[in-house]
C-alpha atoms as a PDB file:
ATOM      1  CA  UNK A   1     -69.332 -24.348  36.936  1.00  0.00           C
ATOM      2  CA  UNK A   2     -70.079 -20.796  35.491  1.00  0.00           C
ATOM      3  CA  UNK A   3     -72.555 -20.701  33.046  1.00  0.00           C
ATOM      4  CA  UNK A   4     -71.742 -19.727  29.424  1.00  0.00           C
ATOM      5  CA  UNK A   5     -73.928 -16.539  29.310  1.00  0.00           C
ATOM      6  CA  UNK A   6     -71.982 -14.982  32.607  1.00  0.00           C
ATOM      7  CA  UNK A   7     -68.823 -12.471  32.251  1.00  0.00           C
ATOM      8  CA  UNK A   8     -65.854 -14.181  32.538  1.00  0.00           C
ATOM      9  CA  UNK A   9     -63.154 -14.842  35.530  1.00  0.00           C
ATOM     10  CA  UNK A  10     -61.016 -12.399  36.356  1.00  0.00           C
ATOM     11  CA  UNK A  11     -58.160 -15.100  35.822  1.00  0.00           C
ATOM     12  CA  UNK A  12     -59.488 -15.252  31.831  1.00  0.00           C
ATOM     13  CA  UNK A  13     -59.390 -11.704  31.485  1.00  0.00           C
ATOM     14  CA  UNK A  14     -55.891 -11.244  32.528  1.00  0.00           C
ATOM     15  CA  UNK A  15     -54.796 -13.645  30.213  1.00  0.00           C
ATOM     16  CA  UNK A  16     -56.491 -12.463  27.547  1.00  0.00           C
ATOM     17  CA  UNK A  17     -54.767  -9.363  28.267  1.00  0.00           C
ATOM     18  CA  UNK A  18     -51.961 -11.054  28.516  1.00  0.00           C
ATOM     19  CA  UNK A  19     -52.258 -12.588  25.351  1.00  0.00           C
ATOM     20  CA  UNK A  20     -52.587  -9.296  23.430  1.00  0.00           C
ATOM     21  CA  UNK A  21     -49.708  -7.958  24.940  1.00  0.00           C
ATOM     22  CA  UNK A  22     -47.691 -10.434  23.803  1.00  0.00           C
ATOM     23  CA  UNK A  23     -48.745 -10.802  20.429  1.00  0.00           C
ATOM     24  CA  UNK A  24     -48.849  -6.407  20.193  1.00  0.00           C
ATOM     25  CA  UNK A  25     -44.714  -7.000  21.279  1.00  0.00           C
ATOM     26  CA  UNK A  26     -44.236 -10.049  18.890  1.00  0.00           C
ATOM     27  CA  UNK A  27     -45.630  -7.235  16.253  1.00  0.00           C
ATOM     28  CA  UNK A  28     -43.513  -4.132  17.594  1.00  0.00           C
ATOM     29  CA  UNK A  29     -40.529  -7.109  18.035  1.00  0.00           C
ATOM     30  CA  UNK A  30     -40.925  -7.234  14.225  1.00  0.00           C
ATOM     31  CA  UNK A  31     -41.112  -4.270  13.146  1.00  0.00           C
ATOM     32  CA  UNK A  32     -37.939  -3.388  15.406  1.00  0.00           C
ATOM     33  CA  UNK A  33     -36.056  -5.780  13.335  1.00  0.00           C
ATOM     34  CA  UNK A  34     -37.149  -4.615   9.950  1.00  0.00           C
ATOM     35  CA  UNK A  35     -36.507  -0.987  10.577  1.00  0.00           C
ATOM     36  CA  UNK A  36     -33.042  -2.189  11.887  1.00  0.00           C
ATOM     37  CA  UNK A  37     -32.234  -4.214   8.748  1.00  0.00           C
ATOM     38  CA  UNK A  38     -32.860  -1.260   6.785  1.00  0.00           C
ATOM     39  CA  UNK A  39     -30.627   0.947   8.728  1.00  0.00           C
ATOM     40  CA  UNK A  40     -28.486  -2.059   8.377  1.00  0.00           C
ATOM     41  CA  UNK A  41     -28.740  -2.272   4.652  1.00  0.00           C
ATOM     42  CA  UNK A  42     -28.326   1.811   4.481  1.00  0.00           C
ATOM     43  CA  UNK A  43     -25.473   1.500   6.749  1.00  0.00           C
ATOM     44  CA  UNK A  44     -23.975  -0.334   4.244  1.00  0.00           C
ATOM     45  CA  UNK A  45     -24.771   2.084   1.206  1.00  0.00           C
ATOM     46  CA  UNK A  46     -23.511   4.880   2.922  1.00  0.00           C
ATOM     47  CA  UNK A  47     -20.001   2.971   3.691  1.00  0.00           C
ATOM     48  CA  UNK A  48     -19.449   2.234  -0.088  1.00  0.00           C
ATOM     49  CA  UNK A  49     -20.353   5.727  -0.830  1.00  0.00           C
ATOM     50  CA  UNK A  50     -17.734   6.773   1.430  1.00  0.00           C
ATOM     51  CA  UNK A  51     -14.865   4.781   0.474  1.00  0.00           C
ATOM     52  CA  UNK A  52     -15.915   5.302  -3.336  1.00  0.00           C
ATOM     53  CA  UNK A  53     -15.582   8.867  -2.501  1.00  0.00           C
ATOM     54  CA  UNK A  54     -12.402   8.442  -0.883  1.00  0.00           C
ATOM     55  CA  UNK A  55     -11.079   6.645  -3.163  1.00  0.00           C
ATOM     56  CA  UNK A  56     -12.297   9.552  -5.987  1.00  0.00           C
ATOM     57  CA  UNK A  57     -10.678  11.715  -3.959  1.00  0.00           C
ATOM     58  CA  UNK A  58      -7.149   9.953  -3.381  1.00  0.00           C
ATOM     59  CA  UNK A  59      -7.572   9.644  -7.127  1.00  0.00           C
ATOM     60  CA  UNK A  60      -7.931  13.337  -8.172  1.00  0.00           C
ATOM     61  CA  UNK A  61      -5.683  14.502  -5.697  1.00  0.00           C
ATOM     62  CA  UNK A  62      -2.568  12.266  -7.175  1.00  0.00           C
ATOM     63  CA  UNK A  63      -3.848  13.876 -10.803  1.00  0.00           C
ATOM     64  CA  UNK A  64      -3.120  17.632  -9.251  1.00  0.00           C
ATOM     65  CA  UNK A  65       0.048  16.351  -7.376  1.00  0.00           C
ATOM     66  CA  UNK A  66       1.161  15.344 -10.909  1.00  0.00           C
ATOM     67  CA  UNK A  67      -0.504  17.305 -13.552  1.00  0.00           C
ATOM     68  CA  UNK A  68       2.753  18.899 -14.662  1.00  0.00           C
ATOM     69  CA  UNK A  69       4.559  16.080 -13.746  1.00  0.00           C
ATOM     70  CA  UNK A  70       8.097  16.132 -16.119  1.00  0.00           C
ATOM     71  CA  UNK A  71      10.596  13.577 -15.772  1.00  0.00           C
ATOM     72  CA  UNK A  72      13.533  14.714 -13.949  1.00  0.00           C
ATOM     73  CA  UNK A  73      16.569  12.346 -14.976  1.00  0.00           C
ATOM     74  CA  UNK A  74      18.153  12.346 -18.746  1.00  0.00           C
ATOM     75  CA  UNK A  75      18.073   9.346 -20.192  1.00  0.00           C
ATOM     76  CA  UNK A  76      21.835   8.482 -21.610  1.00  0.00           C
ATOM     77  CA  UNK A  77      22.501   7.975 -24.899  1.00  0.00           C
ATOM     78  CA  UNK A  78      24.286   4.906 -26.270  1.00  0.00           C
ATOM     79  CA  UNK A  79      27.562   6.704 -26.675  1.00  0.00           C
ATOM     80  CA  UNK A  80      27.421   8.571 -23.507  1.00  0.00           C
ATOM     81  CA  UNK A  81      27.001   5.556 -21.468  1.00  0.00           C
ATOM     82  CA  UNK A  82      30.626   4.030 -23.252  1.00  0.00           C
ATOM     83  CA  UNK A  83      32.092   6.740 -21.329  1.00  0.00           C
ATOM     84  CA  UNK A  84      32.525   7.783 -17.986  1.00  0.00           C
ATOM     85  CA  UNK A  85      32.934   6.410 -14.687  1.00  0.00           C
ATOM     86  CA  UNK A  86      29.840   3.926 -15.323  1.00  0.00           C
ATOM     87  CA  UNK A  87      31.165   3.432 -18.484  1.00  0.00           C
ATOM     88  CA  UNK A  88      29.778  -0.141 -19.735  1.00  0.00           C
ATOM     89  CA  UNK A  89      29.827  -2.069 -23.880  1.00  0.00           C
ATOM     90  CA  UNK A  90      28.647  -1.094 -26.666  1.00  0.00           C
ATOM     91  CA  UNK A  91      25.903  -3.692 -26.300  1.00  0.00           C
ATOM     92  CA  UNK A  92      25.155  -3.052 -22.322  1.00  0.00           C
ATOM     93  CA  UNK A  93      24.904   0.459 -23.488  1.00  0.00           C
ATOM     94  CA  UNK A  94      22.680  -0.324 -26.231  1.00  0.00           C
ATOM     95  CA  UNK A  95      20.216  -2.910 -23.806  1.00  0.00           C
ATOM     96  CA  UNK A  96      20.140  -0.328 -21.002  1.00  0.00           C
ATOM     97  CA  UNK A  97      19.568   3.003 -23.561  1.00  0.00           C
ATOM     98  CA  UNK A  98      16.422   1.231 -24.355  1.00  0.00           C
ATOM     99  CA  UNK A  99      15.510  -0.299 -20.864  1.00  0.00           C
ATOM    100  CA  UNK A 100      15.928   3.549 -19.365  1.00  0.00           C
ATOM    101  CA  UNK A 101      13.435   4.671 -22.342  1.00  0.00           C
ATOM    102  CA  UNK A 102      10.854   1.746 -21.247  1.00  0.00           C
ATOM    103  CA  UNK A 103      11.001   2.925 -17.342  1.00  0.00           C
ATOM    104  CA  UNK A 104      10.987   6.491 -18.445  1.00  0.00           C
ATOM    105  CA  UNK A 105       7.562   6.782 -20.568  1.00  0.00           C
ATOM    106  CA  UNK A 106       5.813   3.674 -18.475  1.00  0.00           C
ATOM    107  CA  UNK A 107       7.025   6.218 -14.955  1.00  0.00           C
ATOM    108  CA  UNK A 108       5.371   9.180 -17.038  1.00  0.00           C
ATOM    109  CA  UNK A 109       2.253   7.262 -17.900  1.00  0.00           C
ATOM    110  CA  UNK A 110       1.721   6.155 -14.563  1.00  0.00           C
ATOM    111  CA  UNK A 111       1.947   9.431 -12.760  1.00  0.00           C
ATOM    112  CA  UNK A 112      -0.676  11.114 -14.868  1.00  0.00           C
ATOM    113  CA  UNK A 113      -2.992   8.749 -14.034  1.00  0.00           C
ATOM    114  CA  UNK A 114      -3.263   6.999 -17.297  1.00  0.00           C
ATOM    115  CA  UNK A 115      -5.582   4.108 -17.719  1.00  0.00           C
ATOM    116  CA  UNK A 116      -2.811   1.686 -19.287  1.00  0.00           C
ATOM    117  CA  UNK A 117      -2.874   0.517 -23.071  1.00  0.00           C
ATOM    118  CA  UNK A 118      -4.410  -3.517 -22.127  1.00  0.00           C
ATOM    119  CA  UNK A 119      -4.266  -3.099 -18.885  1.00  0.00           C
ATOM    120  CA  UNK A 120      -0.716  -4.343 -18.778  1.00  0.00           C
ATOM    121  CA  UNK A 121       2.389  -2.847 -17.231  1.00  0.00           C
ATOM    122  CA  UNK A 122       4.936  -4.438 -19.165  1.00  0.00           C
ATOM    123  CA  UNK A 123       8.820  -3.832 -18.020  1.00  0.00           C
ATOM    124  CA  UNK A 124      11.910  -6.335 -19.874  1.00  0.00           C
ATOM    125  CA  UNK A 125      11.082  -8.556 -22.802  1.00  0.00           C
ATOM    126  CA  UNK A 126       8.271 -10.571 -23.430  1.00  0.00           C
ATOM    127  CA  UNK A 127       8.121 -13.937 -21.230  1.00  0.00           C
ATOM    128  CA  UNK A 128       8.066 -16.007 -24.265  1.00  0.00           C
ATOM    129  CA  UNK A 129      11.530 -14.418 -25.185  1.00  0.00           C
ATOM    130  CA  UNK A 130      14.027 -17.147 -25.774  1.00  0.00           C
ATOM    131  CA  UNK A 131      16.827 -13.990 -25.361  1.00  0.00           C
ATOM    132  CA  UNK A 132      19.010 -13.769 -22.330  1.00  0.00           C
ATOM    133  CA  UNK A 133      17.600 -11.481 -19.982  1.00  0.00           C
ATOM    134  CA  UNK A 134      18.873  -7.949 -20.344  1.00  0.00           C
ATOM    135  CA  UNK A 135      22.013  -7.238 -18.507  1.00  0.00           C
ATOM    136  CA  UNK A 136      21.874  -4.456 -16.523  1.00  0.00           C
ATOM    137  CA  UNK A 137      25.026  -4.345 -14.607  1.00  0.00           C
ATOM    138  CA  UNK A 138      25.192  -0.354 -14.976  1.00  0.00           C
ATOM    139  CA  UNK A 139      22.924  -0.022 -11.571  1.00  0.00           C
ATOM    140  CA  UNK A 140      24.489   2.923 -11.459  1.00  0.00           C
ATOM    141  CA  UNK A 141      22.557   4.145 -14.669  1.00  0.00           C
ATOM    142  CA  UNK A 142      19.737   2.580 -14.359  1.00  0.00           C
ATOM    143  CA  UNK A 143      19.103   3.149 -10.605  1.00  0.00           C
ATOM    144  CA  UNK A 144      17.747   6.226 -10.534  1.00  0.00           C
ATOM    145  CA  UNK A 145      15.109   5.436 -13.451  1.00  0.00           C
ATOM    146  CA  UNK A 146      14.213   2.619 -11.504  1.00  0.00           C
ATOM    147  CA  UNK A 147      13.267   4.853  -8.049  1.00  0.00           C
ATOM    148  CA  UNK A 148      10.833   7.209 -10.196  1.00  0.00           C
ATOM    149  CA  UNK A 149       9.331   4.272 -12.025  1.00  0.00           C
ATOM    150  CA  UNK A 150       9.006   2.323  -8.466  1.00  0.00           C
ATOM    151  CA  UNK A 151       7.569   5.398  -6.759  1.00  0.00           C
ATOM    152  CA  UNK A 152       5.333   5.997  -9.740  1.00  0.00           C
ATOM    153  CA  UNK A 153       3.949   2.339  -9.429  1.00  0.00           C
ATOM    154  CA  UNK A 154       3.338   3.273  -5.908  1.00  0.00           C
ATOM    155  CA  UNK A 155       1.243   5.928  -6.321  1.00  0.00           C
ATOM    156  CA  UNK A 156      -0.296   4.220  -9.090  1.00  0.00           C
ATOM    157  CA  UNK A 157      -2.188   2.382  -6.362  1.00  0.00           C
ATOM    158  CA  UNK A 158      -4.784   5.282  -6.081  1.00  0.00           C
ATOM    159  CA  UNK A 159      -5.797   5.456 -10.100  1.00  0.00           C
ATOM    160  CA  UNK A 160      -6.207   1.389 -10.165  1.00  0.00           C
ATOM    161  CA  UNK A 161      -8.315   1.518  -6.664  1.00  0.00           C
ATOM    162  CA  UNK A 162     -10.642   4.288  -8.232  1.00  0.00           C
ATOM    163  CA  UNK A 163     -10.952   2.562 -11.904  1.00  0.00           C
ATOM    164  CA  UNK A 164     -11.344  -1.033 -11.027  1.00  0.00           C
ATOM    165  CA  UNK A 165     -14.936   0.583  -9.192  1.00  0.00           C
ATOM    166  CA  UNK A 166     -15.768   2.797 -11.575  1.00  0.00           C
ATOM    167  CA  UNK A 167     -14.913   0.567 -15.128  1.00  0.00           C
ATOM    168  CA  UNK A 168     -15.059  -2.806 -14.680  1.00  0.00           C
ATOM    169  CA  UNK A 169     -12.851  -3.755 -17.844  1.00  0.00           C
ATOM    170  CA  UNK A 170     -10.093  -2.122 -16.089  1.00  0.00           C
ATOM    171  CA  UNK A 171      -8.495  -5.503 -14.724  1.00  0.00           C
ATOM    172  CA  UNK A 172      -4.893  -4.152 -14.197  1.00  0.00           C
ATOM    173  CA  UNK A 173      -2.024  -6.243 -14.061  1.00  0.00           C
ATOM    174  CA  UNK A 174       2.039  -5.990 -14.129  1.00  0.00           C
ATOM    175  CA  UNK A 175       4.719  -7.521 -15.896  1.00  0.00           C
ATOM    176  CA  UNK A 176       7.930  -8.299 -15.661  1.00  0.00           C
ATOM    177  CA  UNK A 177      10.304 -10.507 -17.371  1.00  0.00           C
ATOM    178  CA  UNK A 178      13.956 -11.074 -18.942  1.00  0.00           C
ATOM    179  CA  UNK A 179      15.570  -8.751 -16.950  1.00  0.00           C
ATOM    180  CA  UNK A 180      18.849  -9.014 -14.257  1.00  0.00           C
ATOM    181  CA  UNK A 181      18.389  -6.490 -11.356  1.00  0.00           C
ATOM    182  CA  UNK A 182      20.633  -5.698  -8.545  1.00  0.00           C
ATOM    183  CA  UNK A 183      19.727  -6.112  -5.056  1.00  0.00           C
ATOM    184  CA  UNK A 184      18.802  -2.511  -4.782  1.00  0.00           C
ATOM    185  CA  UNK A 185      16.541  -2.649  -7.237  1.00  0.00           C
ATOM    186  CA  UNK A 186      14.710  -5.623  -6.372  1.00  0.00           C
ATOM    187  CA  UNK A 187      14.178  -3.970  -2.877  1.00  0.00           C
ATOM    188  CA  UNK A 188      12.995  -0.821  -4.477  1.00  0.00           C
ATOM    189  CA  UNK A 189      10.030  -3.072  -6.053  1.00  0.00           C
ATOM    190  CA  UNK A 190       9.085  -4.508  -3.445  1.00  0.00           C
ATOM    191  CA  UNK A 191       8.272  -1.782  -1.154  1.00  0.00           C
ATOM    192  CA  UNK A 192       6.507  -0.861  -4.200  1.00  0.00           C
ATOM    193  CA  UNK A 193       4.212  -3.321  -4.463  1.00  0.00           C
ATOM    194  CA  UNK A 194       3.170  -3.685  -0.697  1.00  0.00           C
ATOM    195  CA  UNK A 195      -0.398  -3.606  -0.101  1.00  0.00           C
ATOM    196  CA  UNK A 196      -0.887  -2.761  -4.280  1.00  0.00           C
ATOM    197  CA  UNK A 197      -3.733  -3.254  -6.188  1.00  0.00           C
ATOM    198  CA  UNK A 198      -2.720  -5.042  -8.973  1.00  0.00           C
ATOM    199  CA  UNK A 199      -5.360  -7.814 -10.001  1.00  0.00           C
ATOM    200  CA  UNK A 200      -2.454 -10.003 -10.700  1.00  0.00           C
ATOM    201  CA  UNK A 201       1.408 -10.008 -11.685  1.00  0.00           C
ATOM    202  CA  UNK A 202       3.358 -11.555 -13.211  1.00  0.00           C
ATOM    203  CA  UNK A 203       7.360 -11.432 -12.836  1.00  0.00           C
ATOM    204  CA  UNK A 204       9.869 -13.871 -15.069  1.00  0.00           C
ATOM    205  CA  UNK A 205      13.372 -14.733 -15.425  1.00  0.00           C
ATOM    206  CA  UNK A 206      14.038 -11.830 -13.077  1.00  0.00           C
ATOM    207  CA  UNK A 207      17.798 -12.226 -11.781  1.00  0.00           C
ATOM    208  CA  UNK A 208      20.114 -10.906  -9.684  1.00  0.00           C
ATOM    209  CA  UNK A 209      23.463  -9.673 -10.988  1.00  0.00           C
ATOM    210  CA  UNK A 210      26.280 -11.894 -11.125  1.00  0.00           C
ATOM    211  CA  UNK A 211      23.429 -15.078 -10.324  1.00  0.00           C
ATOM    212  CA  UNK A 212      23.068 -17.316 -13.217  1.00  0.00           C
ATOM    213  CA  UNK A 213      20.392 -19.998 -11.737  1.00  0.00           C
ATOM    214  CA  UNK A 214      17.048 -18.651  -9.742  1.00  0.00           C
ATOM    215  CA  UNK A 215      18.563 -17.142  -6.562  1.00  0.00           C
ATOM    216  CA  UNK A 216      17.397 -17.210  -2.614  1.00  0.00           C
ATOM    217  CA  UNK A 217      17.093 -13.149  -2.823  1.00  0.00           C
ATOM    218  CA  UNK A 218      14.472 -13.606  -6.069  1.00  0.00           C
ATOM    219  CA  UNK A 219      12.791 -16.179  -4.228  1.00  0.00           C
ATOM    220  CA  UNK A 220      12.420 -14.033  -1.066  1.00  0.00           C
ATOM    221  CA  UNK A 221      10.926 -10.962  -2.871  1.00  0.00           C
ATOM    222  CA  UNK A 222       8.081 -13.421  -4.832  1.00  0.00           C
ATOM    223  CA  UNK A 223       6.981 -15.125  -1.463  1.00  0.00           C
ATOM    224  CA  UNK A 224       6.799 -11.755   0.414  1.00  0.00           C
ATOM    225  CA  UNK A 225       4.913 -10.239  -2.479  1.00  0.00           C
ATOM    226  CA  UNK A 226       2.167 -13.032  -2.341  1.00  0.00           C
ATOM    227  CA  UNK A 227       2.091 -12.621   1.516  1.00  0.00           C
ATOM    228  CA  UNK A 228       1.692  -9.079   1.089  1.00  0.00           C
ATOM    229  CA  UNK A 229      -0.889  -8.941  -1.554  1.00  0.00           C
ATOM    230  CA  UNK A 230      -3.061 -12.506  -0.982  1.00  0.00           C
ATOM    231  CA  UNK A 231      -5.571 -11.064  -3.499  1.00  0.00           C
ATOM    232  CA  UNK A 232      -3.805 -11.950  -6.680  1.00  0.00           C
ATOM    233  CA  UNK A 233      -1.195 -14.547  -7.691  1.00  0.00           C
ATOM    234  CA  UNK A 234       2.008 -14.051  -8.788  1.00  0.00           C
END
């Protein structure tokens, strides 16, 4: 047996050197993993900062696109909608006069970007109407009012993406109720509101010309909205 004042074995010094080196790699083990977390966490921080930006940048670019936006289609008067080939009541002329107006300044609000009044896009009557919805079997007049305001929603897309981050009271949502649509129409929103941003919507009594009860083509168009968009509810 070796005597406590004598050097040690060389067995004991290797695994004291041993030993260090481990515990020296447990450190630099450490240290790898903290500097990596922070690259991690920066990573991160640089990511939002890029799709902020990007989304800043879809914003301002639909604001040029549109800054002298003017809407292109007349909206008919009463009496010139009595006439014509599309020629429809006095009181269809009356319901879809005003309807066109609605689309017409919500299309022109939406294009330049504007943050809306209560953050709700309202189109039709209020949902706690007890009216009829609004018949609107002049497609033919209201049709193209209905593509601007539909492409405007679209685009739309880009000032609620770059709000929503920037102001968090801007909780978006559209609205639509009391109203019978055509087929056409109802398409036309729905490619509309693919992939939107809308925090919710809400759509009621919508109908389909000629359609008195909740139809299959109304009940299509809700469920592939929610599949769409499975971040709000409809």
């Amino acid at each position: 047996m070796a005597d406590d004042g004598k050097e040690s074995s060389p067995l004991a010094r290797l695994e004291e050197r041993l030993t260090a080196r481990v515990v020296l790699l447990e450190s630099d083990g450490l240290e790898l993993k903290r500097r990596c977390e922070l690259l991690e966490q920066k990573n991160v921080e640089l990511e939002s900062s890029l799709q902020e930006s990007r989304r800043k940048t879809q914003y301002l670019e639909t604001l040029v696109r549109n800054q002298h936006y003017q809407y292109p289609h007349k909206v008919l008067s009463p009496a010139e909608l009595v006439t014509g080939p599309n020629a429809v009541d006095e009181d269809e002329a009356s319901e879809t006069f005003l309807f066109n107006l609605q689309l017409r300044g919500i299309t022109t609000d939406l294009k330049h970007g504007a943050k809306i009044k209560g953050n709700r896009i309202m189109l039709g009557q209020s949902e706690h109407s007890a009216v009829l919805p609004l018949q609107l079997h002049c497609s033919q007049n209201c049709m193209p009012h209905w593509k601007e305001f539909a492409e405007a929603l679209y685009e739309y897309q880009d000032t609620i993406q770059y709000f929503t981050n920037v102001d968090e009271s801007f909780c978006p949502f559209l609205s639509i109720c009391n109203i019978e649509v055509t087929d056409p129409m109802l398409a036309a929103l729905e490619k509309a509101l693919e992939h939107t941003h809308f925090h919710r919507m809400e759509f009621f009594n919508i109908r389909t010309v000629g359609v008195n009860d909740l139809d299959l083509q109304y009940v299509n168009f809700a469920i592939n909205c929610i599949q769409a968009n499975p971040a709000f509810t409809v």
